[in-house]
N, C-alpha and C. Protein backbone atom coordinates (compact mmCIF):
# COMPACT_ATOMS: atom_id res chain seq x y z
N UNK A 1 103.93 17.42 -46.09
CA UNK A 1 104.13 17.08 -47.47
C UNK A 1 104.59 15.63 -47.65
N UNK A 2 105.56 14.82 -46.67
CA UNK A 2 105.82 13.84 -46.82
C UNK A 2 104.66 12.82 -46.68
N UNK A 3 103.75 12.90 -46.49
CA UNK A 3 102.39 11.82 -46.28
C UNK A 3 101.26 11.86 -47.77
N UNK A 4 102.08 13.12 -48.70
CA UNK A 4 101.27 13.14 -49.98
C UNK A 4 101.93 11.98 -51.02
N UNK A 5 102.72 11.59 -50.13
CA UNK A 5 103.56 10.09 -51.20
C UNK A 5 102.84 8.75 -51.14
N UNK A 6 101.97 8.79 -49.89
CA UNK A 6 101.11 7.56 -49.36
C UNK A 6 99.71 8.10 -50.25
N UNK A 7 99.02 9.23 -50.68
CA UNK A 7 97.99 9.23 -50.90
C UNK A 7 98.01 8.34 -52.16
N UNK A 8 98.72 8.52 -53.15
CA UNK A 8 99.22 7.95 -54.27
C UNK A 8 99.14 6.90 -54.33
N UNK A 9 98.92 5.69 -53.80
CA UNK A 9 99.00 4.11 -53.38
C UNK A 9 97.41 3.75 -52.62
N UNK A 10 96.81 4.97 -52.06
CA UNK A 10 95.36 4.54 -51.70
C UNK A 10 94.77 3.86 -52.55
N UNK A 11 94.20 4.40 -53.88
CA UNK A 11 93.49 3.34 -54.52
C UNK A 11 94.34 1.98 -54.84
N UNK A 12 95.39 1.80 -55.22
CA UNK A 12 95.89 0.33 -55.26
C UNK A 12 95.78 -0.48 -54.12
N UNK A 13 95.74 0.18 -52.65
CA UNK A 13 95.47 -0.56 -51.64
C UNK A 13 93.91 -0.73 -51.50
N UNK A 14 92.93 0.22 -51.49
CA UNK A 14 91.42 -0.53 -51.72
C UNK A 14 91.27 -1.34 -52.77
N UNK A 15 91.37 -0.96 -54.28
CA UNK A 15 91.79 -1.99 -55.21
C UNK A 15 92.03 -3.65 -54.92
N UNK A 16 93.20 -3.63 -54.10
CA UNK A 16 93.79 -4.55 -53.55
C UNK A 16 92.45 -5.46 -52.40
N UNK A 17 92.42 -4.49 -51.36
CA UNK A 17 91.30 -5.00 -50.31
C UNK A 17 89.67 -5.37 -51.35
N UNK A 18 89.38 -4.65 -51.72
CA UNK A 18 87.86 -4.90 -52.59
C UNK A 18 87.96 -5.83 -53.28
N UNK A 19 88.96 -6.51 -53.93
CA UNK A 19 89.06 -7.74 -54.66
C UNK A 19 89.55 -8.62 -53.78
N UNK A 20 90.24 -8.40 -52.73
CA UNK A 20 90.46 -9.46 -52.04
C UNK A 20 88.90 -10.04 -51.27
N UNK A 21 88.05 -9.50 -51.08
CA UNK A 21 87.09 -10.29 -50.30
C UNK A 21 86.60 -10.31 -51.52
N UNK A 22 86.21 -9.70 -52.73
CA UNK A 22 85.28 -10.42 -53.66
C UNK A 22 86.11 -12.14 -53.76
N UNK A 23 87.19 -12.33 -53.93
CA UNK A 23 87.90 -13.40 -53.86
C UNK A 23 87.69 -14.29 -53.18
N UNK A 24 87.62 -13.62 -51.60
CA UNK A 24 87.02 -14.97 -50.16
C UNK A 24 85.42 -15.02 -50.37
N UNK A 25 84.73 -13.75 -51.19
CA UNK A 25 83.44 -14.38 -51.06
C UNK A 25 83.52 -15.50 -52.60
N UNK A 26 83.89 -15.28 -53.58
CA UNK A 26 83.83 -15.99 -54.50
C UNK A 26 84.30 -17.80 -54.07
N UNK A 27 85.53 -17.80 -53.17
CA UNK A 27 86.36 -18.88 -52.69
C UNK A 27 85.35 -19.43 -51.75
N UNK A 28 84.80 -18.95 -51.29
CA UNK A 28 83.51 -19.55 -50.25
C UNK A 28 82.33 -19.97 -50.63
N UNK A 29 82.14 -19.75 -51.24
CA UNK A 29 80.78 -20.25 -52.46
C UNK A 29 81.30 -20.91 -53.78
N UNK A 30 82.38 -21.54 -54.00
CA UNK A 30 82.93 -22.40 -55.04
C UNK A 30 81.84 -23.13 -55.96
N UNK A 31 80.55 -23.07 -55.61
CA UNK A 31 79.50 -23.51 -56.73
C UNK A 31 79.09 -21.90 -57.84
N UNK A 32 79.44 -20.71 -57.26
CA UNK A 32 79.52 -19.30 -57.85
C UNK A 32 80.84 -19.38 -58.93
N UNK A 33 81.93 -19.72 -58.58
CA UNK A 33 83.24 -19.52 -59.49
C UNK A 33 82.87 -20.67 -60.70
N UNK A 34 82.17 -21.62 -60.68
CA UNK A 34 81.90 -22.70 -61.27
C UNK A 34 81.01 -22.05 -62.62
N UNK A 35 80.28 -21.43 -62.09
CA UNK A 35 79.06 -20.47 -63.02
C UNK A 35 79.85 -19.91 -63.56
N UNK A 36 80.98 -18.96 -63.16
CA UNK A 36 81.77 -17.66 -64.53
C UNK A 36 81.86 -18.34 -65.17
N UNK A 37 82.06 -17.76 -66.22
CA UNK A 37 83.11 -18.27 -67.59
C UNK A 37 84.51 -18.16 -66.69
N UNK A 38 85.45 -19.32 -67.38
CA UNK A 38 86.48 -19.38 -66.78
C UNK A 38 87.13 -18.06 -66.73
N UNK A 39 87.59 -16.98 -68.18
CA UNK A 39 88.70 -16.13 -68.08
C UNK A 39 87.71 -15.17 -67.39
N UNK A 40 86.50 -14.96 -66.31
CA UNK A 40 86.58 -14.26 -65.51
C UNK A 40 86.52 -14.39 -63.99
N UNK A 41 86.52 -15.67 -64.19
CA UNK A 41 86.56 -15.88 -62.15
C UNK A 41 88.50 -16.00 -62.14
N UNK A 42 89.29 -16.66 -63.25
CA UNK A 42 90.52 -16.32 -63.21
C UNK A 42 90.94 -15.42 -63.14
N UNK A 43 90.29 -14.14 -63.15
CA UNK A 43 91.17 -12.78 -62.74
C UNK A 43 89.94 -11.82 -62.76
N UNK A 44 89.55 -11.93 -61.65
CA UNK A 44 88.43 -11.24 -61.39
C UNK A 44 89.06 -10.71 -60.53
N UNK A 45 90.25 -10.84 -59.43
CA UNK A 45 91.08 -9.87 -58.55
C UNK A 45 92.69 -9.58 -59.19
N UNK A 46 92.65 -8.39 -60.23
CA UNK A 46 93.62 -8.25 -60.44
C UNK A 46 94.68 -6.68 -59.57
N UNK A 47 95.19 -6.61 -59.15
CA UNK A 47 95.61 -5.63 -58.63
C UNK A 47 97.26 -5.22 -58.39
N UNK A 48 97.79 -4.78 -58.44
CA UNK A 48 99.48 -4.47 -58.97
C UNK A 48 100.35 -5.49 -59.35
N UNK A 49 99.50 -5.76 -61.06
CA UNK A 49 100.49 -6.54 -61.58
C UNK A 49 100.17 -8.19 -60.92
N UNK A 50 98.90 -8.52 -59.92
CA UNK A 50 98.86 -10.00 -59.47
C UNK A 50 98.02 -10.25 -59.76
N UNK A 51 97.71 -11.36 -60.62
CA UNK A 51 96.61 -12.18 -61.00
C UNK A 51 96.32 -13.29 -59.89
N UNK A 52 94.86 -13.40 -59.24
CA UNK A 52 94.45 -14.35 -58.01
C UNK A 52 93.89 -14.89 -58.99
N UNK A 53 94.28 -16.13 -58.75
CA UNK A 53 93.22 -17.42 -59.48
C UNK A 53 92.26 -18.39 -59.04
N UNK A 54 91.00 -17.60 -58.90
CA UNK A 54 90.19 -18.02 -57.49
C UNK A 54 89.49 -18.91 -57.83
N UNK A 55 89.59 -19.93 -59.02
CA UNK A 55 89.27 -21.52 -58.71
C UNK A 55 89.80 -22.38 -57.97
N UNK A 56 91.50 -21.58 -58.24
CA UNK A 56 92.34 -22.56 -57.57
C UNK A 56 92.11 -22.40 -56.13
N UNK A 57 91.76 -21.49 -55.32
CA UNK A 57 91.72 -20.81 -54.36
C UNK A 57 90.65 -21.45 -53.51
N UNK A 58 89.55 -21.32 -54.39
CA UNK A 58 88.26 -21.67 -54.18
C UNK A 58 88.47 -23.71 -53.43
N UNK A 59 88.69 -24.36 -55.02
CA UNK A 59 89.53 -25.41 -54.35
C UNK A 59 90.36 -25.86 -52.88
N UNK A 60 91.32 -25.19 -52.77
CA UNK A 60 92.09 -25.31 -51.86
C UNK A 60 91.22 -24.63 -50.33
N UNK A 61 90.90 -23.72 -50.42
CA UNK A 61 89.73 -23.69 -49.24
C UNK A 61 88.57 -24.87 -48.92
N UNK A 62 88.26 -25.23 -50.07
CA UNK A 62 87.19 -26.16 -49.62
C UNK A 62 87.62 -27.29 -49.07
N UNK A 63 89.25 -28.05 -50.05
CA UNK A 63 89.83 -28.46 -49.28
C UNK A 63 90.10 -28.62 -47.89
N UNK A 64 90.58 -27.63 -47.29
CA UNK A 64 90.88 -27.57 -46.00
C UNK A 64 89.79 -27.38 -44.73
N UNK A 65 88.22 -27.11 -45.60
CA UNK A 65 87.00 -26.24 -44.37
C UNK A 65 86.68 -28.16 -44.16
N UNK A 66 86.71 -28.90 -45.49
CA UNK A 66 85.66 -29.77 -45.35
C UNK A 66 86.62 -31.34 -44.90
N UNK A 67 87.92 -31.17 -44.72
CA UNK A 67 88.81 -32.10 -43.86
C UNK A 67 88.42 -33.36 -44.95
N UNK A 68 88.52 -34.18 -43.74
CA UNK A 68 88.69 -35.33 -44.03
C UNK A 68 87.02 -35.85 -43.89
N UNK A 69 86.10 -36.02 -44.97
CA UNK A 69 85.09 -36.92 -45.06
C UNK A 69 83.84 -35.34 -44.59
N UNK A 70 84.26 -33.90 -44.50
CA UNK A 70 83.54 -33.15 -44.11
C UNK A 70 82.58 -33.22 -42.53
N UNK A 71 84.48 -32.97 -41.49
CA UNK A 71 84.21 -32.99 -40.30
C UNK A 71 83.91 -31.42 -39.81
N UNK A 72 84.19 -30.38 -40.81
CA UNK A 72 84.08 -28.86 -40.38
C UNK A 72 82.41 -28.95 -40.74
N UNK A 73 81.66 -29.40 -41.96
CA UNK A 73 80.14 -29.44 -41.95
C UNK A 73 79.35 -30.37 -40.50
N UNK A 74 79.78 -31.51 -40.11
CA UNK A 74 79.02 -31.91 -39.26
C UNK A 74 79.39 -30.92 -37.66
N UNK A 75 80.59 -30.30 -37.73
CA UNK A 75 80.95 -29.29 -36.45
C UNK A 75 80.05 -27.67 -36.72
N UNK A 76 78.95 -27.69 -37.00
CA UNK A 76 78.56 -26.84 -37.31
C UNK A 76 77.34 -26.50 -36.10
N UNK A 77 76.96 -25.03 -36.50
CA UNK A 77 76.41 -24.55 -34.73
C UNK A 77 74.92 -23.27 -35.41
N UNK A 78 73.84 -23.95 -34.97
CA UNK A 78 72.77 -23.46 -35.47
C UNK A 78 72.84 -21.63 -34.38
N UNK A 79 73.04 -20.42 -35.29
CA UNK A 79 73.52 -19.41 -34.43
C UNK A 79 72.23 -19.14 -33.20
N UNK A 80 72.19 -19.06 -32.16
CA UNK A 80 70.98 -18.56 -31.17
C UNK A 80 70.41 -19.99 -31.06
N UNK A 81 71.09 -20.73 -30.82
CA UNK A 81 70.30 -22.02 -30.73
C UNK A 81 70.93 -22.17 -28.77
N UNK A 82 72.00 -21.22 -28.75
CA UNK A 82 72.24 -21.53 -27.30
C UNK A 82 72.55 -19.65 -26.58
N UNK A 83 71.96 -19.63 -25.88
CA UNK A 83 72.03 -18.57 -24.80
C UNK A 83 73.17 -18.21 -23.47
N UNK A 84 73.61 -16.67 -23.05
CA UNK A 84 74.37 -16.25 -22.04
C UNK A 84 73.47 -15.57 -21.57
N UNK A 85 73.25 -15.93 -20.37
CA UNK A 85 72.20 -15.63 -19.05
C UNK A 85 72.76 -14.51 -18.00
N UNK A 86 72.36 -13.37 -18.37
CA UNK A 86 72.87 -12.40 -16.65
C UNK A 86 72.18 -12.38 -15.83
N UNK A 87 72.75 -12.53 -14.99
CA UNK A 87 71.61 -12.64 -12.99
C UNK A 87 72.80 -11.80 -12.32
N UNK A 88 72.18 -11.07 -11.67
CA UNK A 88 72.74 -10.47 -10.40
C UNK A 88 72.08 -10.96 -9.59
N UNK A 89 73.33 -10.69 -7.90
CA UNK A 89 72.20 -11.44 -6.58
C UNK A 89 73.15 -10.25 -5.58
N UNK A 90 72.96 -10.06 -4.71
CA UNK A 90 73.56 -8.97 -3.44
C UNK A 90 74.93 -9.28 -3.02
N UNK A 91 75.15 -11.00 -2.99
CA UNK A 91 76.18 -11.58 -2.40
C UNK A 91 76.78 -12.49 -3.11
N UNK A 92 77.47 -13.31 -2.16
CA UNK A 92 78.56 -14.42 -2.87
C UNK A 92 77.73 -15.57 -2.80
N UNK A 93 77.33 -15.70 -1.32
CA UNK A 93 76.27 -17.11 -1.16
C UNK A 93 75.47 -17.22 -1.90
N UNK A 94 74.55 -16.36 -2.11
CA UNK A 94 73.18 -15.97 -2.77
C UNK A 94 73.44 -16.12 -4.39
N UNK A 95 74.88 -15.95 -4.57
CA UNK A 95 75.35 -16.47 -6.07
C UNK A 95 75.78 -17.51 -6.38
N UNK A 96 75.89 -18.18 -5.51
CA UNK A 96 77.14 -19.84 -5.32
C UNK A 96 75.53 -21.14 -5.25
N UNK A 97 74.88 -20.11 -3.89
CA UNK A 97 73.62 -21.01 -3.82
C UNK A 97 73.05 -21.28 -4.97
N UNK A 98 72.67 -20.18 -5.95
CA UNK A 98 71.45 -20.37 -7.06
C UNK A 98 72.38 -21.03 -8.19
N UNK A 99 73.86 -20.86 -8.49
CA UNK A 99 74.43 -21.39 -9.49
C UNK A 99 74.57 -23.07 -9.28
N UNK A 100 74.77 -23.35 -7.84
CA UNK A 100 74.70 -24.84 -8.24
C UNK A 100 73.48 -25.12 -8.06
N UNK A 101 72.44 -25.06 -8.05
CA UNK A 101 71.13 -25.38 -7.93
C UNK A 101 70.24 -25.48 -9.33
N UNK A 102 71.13 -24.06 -10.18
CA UNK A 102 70.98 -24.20 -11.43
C UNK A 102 71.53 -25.58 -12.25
N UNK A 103 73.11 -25.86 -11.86
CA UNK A 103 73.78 -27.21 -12.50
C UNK A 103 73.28 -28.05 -12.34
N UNK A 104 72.75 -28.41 -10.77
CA UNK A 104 72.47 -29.83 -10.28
C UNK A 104 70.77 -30.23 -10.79
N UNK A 105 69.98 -29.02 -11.76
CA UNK A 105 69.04 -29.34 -12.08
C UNK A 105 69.06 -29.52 -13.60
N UNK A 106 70.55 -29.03 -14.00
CA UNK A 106 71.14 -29.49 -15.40
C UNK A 106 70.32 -28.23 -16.19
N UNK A 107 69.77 -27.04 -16.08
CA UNK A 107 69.24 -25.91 -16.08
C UNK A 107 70.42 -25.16 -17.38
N UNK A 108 71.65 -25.46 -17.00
CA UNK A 108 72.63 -25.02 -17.85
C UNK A 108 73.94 -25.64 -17.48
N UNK A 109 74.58 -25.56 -18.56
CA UNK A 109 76.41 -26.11 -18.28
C UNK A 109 77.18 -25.31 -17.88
N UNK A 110 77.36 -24.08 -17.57
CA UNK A 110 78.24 -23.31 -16.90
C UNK A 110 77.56 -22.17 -16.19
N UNK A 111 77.88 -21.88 -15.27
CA UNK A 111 77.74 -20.25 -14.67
C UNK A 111 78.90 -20.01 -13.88
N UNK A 112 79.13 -18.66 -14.59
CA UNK A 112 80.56 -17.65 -13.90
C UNK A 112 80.08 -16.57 -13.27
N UNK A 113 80.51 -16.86 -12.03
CA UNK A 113 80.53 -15.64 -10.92
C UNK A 113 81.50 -14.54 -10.92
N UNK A 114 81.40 -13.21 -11.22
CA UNK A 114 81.92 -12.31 -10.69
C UNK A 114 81.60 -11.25 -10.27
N UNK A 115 82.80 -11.22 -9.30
CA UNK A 115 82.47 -10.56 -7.95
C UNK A 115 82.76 -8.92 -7.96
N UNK A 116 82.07 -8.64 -7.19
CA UNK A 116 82.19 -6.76 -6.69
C UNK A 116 82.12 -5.93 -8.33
N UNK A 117 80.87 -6.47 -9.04
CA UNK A 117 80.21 -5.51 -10.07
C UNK A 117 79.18 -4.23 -9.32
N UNK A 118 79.91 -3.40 -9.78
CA UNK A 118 78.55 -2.12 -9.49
C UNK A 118 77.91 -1.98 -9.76
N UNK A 119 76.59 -1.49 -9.46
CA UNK A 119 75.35 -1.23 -9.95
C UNK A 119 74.90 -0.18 -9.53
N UNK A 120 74.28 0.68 -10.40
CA UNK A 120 73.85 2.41 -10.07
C UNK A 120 72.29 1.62 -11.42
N UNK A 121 71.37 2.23 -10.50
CA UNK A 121 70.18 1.99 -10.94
C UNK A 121 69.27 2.55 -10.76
N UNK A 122 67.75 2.97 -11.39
CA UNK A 122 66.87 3.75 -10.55
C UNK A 122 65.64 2.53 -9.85
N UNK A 123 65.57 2.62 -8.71
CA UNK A 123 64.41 1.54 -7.73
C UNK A 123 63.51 2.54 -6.98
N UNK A 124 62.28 2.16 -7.61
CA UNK A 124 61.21 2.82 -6.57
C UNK A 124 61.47 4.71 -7.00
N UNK A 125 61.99 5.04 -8.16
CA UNK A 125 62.07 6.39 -8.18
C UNK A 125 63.62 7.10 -7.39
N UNK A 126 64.07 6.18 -6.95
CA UNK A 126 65.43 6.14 -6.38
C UNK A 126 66.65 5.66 -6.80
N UNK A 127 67.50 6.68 -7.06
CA UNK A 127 68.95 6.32 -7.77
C UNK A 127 69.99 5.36 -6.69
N UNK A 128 70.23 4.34 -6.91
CA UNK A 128 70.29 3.34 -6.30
C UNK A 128 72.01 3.01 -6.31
N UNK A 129 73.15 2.69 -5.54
CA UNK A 129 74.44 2.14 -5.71
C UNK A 129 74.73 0.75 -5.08
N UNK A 130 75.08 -0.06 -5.57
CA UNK A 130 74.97 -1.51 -4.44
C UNK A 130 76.52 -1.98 -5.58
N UNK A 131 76.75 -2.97 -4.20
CA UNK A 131 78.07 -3.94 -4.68
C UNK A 131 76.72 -4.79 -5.36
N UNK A 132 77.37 -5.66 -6.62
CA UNK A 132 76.70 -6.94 -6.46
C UNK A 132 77.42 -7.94 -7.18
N UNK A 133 76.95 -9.38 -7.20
CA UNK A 133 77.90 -10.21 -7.78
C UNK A 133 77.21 -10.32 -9.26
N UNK A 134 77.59 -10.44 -10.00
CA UNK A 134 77.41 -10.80 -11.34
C UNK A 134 77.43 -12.46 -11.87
N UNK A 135 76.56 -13.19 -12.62
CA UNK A 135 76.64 -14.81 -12.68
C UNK A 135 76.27 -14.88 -14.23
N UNK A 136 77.19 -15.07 -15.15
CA UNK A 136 77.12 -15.42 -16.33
C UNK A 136 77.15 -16.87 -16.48
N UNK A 137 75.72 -17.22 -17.28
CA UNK A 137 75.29 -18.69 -17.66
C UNK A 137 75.10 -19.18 -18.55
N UNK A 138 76.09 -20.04 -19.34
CA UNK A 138 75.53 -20.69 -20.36
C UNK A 138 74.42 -22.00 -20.97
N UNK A 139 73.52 -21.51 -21.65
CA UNK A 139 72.34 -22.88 -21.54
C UNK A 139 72.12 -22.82 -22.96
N UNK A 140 71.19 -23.87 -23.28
CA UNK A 140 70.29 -23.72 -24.30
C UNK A 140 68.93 -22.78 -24.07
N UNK A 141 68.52 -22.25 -25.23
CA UNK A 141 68.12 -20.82 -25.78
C UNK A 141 66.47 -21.26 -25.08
N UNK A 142 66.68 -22.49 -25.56
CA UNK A 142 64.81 -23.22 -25.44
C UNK A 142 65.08 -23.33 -24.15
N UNK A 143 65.77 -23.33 -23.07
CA UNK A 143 65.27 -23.37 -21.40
C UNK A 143 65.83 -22.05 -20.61
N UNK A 144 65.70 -21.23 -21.35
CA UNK A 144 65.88 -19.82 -20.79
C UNK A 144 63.93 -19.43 -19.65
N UNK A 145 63.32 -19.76 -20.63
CA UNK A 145 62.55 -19.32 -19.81
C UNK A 145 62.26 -20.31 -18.12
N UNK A 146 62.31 -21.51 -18.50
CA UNK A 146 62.55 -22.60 -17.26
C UNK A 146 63.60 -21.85 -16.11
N UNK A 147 64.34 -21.49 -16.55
CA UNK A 147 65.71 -20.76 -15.87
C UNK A 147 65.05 -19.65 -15.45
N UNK A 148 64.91 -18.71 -15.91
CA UNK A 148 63.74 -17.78 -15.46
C UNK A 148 62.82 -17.57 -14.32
N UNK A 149 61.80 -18.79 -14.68
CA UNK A 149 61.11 -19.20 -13.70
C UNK A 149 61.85 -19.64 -12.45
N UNK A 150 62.73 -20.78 -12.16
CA UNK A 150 63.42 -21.08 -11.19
C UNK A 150 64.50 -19.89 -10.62
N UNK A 151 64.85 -18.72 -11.04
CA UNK A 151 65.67 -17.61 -10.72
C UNK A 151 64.28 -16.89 -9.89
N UNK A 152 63.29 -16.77 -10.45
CA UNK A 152 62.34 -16.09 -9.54
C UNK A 152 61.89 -16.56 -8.54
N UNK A 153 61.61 -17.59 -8.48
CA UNK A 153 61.46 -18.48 -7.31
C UNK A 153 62.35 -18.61 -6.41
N UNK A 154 63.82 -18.21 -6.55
CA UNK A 154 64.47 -19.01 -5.80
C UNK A 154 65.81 -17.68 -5.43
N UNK A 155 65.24 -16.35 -5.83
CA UNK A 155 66.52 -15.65 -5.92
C UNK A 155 66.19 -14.39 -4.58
N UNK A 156 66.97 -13.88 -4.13
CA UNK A 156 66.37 -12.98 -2.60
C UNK A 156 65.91 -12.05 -2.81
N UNK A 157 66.32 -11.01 -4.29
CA UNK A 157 65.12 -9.93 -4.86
C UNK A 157 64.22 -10.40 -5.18
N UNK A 158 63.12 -9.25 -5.39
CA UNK A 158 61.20 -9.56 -5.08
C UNK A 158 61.68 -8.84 -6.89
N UNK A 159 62.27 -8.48 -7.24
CA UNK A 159 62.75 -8.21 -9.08
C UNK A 159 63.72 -8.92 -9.00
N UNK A 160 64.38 -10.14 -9.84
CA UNK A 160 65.69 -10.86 -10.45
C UNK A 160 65.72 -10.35 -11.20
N UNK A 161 67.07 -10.10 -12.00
CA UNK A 161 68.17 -9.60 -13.29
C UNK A 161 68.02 -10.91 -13.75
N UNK A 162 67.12 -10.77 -14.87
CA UNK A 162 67.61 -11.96 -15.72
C UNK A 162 67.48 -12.37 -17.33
N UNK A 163 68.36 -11.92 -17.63
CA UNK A 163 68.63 -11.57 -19.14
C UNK A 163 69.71 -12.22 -19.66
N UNK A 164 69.29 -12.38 -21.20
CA UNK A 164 69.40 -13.59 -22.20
C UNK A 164 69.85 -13.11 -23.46
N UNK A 165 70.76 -13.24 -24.14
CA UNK A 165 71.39 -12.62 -25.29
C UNK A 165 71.90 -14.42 -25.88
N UNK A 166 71.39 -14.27 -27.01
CA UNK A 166 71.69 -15.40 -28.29
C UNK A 166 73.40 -15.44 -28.73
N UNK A 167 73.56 -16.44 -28.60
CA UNK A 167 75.70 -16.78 -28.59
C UNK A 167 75.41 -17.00 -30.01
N UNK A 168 75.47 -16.53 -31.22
CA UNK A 168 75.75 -16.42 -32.72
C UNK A 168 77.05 -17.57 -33.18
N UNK A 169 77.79 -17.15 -32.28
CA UNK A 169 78.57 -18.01 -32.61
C UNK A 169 79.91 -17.87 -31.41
N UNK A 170 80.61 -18.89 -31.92
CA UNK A 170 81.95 -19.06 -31.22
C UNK A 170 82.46 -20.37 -31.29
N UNK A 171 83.45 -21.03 -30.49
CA UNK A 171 84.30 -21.85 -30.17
C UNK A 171 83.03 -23.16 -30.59
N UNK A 172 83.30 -23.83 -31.25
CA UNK A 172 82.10 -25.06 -31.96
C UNK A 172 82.93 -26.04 -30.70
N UNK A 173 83.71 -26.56 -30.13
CA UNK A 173 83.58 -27.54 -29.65
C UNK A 173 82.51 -26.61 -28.03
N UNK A 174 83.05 -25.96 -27.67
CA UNK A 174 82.35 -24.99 -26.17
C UNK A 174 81.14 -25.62 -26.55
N UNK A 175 80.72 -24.98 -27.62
CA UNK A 175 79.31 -24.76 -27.98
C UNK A 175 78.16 -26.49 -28.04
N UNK A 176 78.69 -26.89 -28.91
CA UNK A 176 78.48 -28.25 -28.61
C UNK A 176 78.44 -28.92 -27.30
N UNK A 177 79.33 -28.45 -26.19
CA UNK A 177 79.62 -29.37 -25.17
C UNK A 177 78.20 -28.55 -23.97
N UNK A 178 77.86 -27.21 -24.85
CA UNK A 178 76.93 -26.83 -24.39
C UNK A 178 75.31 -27.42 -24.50
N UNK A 179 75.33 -27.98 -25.77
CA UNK A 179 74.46 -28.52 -25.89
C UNK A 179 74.13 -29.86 -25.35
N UNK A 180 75.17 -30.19 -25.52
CA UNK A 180 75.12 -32.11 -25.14
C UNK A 180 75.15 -32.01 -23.53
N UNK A 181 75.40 -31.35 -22.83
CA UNK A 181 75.31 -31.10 -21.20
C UNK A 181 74.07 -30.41 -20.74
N UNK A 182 73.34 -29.83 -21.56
CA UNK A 182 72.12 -29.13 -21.06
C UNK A 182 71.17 -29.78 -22.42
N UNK A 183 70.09 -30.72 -20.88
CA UNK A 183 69.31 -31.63 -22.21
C UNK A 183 67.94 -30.93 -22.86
N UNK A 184 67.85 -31.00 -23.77
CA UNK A 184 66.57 -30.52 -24.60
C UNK A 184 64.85 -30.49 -23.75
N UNK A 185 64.39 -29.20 -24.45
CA UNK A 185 62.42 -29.37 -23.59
C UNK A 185 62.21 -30.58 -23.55
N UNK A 186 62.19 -31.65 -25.03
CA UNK A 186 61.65 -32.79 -24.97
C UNK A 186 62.52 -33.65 -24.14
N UNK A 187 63.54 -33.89 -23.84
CA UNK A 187 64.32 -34.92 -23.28
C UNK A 187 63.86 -35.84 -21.81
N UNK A 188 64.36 -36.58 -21.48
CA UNK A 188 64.15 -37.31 -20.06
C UNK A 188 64.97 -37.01 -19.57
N UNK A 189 66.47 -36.51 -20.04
CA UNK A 189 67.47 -36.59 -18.97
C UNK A 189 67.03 -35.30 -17.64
């Protein structure tokens, strides 16, 4: 019976939450709050007794995303424009070998080795258990297949693991330093 005192406050707390993101989406698109008529983007989140005043809001966010001269717009990161690469190999060498071979051909800016991943698989119709090492790689999206090619060529299975999932997003300086270290199809470097 004591938890029928909380049901009572549910809707003021969705209330509360449902206007709060209409608020961050309204505050995020500040050319949208511009369009209301004023007395409704001024209290378009009203909820126990608090009026949000999401011009002002709107303002003060843009304020702060777009810095000084709009350094958060030029830090910006086209999503799947850069790739995380999985390779498995049997061993440590066989993972150390192909990862710097990968760097020193500038193929990608990072690969992380780790060690003693399991693998249960079916090969040849056969349920399969092996230690193996695991090598996570970061590159650009456009030389995945180059990477590819040189993993087959150069890796001790007659099948390489080699799979590619699109980085959406994350850490904008990482990401950047990903790009500017691993040079473009067209490039000379």
């Amino acid at each position: 019976m004591q938890n029928l005192g909380c049901v009572k406050f549910l809707p003021y707390r969705w209330l509360f939450a449902s206007n709060l993101c209409i608020a961050i989406a309204f505050a995020s698109t500040s050319s949208v709050t511009r369009s209301l008529p004023s007395n409704t983007s001024s209290r378009l989140c009203r909820s126990n007794q608090h009026i949000f005043d999401i011009q002002r809001s709107a303002s003060k966010m843009s304020d702060k995303t777009s810095g000084a001269g709009g350094a958060a717009a030029a830090e910006s990161y086209q999503a799947g424009s850069n790739s995380v690469v999985f390779i498995t190999t049997p061993d440590r060498e066989s993972a150390k070998k192909l990862a710097h071979s990968i760097i020193e051909r500038r193929l990608a800016a990072c690969v992380n080795i780790v060690p003693q991943i399991e693998s249960i698989y079916l090969w040849e119709g056969k349920v399969n258990e092996d230690n193996e090492y695991l090598m996570m790689i970061k590159t650009r999206t456009e030389r995945v297949d180059e990477l590819s090619k040189f993993v087959r060529e150069n890796h001790p299975y007659s099948v390489a693991e080699v799979i590619s999932l699109p980085i959406q997003n994350g850490n904008l300086p990482y990401l950047k330093w990903i790009t500017e270290t691993v040079p473009g199809l067209g490039s000379k470097d």
